[in-house]
Protein backbone atom coordinates (compact mmCIF):
# COMPACT_ATOMS: atom_id res chain seq x y z
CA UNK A 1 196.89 324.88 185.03
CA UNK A 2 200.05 322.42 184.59
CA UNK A 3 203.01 323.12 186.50
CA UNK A 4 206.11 325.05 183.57
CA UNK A 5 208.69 322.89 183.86
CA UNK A 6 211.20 324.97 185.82
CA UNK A 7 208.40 324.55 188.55
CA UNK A 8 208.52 320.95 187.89
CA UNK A 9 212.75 320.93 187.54
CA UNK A 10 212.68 322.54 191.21
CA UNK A 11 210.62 319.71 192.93
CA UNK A 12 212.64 316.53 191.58
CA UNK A 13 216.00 316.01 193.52
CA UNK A 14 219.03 315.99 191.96
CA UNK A 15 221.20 312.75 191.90
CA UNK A 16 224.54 313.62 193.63
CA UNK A 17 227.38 314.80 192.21
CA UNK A 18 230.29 312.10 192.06
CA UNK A 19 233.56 312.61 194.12
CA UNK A 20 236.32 312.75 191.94
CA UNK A 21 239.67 313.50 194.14
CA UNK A 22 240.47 313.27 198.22
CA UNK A 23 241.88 316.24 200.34
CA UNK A 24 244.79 314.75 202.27
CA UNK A 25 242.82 314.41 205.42
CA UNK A 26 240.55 311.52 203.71
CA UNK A 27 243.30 309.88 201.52
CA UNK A 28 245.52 309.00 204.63
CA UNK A 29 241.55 308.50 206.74
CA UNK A 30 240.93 306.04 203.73
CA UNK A 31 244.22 304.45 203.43
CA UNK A 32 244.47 304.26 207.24
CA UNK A 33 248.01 306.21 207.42
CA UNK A 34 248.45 309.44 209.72
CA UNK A 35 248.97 312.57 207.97
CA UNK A 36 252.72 313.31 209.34
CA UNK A 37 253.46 309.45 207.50
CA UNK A 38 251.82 311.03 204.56
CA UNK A 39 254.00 313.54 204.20
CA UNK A 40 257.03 311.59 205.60
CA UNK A 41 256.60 309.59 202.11
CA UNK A 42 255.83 312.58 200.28
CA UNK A 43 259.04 314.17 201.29
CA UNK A 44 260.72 310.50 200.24
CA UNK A 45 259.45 310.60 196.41
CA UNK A 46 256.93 308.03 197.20
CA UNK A 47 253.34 309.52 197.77
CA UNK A 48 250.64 309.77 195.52
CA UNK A 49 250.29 312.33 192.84
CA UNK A 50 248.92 315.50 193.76
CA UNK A 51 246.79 318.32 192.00
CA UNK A 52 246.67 321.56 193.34
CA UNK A 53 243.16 323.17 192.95
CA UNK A 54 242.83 327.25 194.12
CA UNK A 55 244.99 326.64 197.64
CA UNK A 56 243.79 323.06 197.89
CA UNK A 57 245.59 319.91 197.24
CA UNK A 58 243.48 316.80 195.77
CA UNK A 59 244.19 312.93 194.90
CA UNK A 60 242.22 311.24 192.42
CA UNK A 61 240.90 308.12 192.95
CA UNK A 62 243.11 307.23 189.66
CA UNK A 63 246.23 308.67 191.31
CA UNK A 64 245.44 307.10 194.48
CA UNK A 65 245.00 303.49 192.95
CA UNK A 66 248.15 303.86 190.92
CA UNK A 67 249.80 304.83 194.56
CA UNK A 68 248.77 301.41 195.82
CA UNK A 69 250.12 299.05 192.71
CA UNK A 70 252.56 300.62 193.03
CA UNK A 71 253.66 299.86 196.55
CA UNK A 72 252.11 296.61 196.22
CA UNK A 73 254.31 295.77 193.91
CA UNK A 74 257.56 296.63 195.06
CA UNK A 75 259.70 293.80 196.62
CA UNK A 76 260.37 293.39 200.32
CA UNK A 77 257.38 296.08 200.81
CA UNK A 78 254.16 293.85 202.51
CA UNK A 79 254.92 290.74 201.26
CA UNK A 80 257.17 287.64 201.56
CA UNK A 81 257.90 285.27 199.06
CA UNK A 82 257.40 281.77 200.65
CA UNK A 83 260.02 279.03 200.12
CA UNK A 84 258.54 276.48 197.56
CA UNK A 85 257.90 273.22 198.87
């Protein structure tokens, strides 16, 4: 007799489920910061955007690329302008 096809459902494995946000451990881990710098900028205006799930606090991958432009782009921060030639 053929398998139903919850039996069948139970045997194939599920792709994984996509990460969508960081915890603050693996943002400053990813962005190769310490945690106390972390919150040094937080405390300064200039970390990423937060959202607060239950009692844990998440970055998206969205807020966490806007974070870098953004510092990227600001002058004096990473980068020199070299004299023109």
């Amino acid at each position: 007799m053929p398998k139903s096809r919850t039996q069948f459902a139970a045997v194939l494995p599920r792709p994984p489920t996509p990460r969508l946000a960081l915890s603050i451990p693996e943002f400053c881990e990813a962005h190769g910061i310490s945690e106390g710098f972390f919150y040094k900028l937080k405390k300064q205006g200039e970390g990423p955007r937060e959202m607060k799930v239950g009692a844990r606090t998440l970055i998206t991958f969205e807020s966490a690329a806007e974070w870098r432009r953004t510092r990227e782009n600001q002058p004096g921060r990473g980068h020199r302008e070299l004299p023109e030639s």
